[in-house]
C-alpha atoms as a PDB file:
ATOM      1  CA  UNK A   1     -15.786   2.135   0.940  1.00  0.00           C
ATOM      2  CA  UNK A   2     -14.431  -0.709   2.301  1.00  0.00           C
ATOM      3  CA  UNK A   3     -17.932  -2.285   2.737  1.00  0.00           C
ATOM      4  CA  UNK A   4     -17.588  -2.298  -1.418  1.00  0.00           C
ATOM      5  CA  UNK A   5     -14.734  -4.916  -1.029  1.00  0.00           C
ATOM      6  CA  UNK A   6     -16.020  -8.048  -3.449  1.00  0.00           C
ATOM      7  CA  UNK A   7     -15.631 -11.300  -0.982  1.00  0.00           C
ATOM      8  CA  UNK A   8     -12.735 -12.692  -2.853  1.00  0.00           C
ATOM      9  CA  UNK A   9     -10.617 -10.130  -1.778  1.00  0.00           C
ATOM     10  CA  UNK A  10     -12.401  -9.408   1.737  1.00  0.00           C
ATOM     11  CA  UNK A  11     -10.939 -12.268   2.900  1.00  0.00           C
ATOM     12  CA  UNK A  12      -7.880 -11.486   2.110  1.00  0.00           C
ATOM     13  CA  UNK A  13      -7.881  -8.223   3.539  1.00  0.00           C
ATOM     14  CA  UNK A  14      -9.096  -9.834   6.955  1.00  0.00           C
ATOM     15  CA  UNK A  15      -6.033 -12.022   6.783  1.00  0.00           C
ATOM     16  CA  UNK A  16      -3.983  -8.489   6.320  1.00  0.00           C
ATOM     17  CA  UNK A  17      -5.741  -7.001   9.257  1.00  0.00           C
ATOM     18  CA  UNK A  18      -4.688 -10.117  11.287  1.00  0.00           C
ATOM     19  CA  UNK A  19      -0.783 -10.248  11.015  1.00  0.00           C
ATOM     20  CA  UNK A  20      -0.556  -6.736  10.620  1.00  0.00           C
ATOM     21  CA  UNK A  21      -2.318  -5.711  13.710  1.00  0.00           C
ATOM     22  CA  UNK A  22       0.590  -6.479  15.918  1.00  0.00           C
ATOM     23  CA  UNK A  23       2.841  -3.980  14.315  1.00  0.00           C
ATOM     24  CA  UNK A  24       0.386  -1.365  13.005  1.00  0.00           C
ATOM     25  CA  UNK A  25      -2.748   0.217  12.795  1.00  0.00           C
ATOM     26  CA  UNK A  26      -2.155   2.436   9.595  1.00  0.00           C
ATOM     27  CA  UNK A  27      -2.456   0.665   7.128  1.00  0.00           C
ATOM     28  CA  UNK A  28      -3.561   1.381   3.236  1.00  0.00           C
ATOM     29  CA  UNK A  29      -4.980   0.481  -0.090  1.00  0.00           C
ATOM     30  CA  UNK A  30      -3.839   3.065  -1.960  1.00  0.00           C
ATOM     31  CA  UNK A  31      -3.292   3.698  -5.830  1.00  0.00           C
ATOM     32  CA  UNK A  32      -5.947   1.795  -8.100  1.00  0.00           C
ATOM     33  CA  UNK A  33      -7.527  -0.513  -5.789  1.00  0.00           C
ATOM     34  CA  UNK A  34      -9.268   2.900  -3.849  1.00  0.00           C
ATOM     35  CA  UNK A  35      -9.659   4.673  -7.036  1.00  0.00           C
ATOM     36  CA  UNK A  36     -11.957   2.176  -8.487  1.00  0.00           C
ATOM     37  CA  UNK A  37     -14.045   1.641  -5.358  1.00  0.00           C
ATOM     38  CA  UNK A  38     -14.644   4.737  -5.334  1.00  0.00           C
ATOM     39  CA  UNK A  39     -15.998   4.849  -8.892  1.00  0.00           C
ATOM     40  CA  UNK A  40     -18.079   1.174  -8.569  1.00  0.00           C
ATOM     41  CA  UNK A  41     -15.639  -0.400 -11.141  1.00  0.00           C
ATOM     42  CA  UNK A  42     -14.032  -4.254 -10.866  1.00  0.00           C
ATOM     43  CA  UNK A  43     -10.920  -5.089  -8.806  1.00  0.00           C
ATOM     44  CA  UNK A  44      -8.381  -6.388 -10.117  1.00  0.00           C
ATOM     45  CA  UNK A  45      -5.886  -6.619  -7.675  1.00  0.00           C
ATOM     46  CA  UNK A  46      -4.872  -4.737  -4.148  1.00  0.00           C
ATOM     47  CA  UNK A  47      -2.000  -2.375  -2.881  1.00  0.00           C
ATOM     48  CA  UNK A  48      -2.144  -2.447   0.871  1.00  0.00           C
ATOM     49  CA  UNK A  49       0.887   0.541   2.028  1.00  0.00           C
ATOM     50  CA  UNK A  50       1.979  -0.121   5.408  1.00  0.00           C
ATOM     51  CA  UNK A  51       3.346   2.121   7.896  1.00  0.00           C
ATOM     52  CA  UNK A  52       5.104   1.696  11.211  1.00  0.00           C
ATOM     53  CA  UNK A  53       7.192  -1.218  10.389  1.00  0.00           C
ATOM     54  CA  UNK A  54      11.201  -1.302   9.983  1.00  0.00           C
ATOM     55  CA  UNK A  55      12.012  -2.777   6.566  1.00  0.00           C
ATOM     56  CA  UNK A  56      13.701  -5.362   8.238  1.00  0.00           C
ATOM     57  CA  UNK A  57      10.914  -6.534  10.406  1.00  0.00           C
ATOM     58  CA  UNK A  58       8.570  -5.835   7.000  1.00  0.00           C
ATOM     59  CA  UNK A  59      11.086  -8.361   5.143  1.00  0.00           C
ATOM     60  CA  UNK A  60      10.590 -11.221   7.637  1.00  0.00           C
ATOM     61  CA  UNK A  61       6.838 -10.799   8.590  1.00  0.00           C
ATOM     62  CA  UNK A  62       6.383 -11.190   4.473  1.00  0.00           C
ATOM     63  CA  UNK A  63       8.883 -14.414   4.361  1.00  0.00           C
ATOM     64  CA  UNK A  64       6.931 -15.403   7.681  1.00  0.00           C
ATOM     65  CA  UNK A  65       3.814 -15.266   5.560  1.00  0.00           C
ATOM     66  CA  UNK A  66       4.729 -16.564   2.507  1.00  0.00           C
ATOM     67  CA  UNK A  67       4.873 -13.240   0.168  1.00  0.00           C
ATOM     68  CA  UNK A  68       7.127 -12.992  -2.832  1.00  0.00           C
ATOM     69  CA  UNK A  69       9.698 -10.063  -2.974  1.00  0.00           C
ATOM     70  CA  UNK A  70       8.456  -8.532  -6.259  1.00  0.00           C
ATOM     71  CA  UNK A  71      10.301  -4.981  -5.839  1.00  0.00           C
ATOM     72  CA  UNK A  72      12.325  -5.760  -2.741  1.00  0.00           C
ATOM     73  CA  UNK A  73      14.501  -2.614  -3.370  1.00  0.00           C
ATOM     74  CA  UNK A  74      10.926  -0.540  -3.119  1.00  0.00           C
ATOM     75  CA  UNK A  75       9.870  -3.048  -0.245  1.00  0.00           C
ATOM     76  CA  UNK A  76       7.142  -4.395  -2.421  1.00  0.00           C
ATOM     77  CA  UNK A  77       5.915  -8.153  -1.382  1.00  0.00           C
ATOM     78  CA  UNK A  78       2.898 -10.211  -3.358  1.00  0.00           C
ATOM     79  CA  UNK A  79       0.508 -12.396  -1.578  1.00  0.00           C
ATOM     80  CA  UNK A  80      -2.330 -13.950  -3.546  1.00  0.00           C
ATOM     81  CA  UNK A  81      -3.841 -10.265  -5.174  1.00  0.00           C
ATOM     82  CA  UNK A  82      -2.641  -7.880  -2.687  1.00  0.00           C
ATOM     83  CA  UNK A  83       0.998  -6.090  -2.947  1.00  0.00           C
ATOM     84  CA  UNK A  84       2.265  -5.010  -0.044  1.00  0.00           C
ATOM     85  CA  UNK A  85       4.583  -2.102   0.354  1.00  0.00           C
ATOM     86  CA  UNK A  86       6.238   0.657   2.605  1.00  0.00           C
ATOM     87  CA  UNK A  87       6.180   3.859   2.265  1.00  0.00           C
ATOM     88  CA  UNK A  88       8.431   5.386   0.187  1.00  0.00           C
ATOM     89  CA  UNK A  89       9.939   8.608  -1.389  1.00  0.00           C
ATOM     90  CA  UNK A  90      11.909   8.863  -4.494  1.00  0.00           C
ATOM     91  CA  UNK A  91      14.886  11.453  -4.915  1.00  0.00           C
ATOM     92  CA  UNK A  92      16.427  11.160  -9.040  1.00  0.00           C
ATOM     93  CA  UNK A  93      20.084  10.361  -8.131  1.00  0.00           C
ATOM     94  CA  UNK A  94      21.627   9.956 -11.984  1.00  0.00           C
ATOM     95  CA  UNK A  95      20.434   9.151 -15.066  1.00  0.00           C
ATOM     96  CA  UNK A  96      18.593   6.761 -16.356  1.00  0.00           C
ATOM     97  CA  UNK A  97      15.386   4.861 -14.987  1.00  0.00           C
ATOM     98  CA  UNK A  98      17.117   3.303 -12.015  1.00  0.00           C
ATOM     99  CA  UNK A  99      18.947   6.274 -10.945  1.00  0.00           C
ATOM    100  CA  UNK A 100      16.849   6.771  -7.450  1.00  0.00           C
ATOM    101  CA  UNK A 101      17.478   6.847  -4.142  1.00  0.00           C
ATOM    102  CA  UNK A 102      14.513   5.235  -2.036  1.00  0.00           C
ATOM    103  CA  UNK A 103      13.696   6.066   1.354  1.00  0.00           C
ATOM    104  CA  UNK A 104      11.051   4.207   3.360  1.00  0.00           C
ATOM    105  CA  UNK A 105       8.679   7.412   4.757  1.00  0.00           C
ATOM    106  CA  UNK A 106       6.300   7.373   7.719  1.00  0.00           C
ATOM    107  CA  UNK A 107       4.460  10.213   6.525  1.00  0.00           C
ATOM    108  CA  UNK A 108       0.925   9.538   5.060  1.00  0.00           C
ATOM    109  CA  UNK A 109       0.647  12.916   2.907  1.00  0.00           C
ATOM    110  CA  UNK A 110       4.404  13.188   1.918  1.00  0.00           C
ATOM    111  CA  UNK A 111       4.099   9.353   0.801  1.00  0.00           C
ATOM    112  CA  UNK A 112       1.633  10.419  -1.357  1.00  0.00           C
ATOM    113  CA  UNK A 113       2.997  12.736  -3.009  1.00  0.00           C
ATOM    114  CA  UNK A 114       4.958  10.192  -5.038  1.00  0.00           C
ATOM    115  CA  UNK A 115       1.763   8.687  -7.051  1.00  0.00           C
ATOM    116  CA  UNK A 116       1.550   9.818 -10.715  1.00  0.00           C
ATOM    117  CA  UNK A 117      -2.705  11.020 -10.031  1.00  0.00           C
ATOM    118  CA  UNK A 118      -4.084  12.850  -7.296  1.00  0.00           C
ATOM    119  CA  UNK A 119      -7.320  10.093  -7.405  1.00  0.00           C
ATOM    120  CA  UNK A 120      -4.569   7.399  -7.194  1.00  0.00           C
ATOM    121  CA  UNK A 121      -2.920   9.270  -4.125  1.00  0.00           C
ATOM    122  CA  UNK A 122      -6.026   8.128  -1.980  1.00  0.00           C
ATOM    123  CA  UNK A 123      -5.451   6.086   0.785  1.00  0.00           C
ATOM    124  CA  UNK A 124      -8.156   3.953   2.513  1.00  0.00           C
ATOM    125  CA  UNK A 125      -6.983   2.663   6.115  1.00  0.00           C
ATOM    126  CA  UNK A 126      -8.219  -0.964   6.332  1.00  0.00           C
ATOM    127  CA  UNK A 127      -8.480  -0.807   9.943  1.00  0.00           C
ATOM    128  CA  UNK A 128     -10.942   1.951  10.037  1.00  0.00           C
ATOM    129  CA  UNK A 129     -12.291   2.617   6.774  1.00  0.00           C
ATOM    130  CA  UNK A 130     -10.661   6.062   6.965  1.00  0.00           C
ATOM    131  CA  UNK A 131     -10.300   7.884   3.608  1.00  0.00           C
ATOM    132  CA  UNK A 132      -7.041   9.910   3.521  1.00  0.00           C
ATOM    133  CA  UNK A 133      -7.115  12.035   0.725  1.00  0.00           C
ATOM    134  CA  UNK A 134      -4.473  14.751   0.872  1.00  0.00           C
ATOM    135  CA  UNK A 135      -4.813  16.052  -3.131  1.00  0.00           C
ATOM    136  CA  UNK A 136      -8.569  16.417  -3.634  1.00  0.00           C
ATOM    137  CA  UNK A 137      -8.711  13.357  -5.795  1.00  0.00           C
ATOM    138  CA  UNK A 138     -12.118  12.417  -4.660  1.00  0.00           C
END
């Protein structure tokens, strides 16, 4: 699938691949992004998970880079179209819709389990092309 990639955003998914690679090899598009290459439609925009990374060390390769904390208490960065983001589980602490604990997760499948679709729980590796899918939502 990720031969499918329109150029705008291949490019910047080769700039991904190159400041990531020193920290990881896993990791993702997940959510939208993988559900609509894998049904031929338009991209709109990119969510690249990442895995293997300390949120710390997450926080200052993003300010290294130039991304803009968009959800920093979900360690969610923007950079051009791509959002970058650890993993993460949710636990309902309270009420309300801010009553969660978050927890960065290094656990491809149990990450998953967070997104509201099994097609959106896909995750395409964008070192290797690998499709994870965990919830039959191919």
């Amino acid at each position: 699938m990720l031969n499918h990639i329109p150029p705008q955003f291949q490019t910047q998914i080769d700039n991904a691949i190159s400041f990531l690679k020193p920290f990881t090899k896993r990791a993702y598009l997940v959510g939208g992004s993988v559900r609509d290459l894998s049904l031929g439609q338009a991209l709109h925009d990119l969510d690249v998970e990442v895995y293997d990374i300390e949120p710390l060390a997450f926080d200052a390769l993003m300010q290294k880079i130039g991304a803009v904390g968009v959800g920093k208490s979900f360690f969610v960065y923007k950079l051009g179209n791509i959002d970058f983001s650890l993993p993460r589980v949710e636990h309902k602490i309270g009420q309300g819709h801010t009553a969660f604990d978050v927890q960065v997760c290094q656990d491809e499948k149990i990450a998953s389990s967070r997104r509201d679709f099994t097609m959106n729980a896909m995750m395409l590796n964008i070192f290797t092309g690998e499709l994870l899918d965990f919830w039959g939502g191919k």
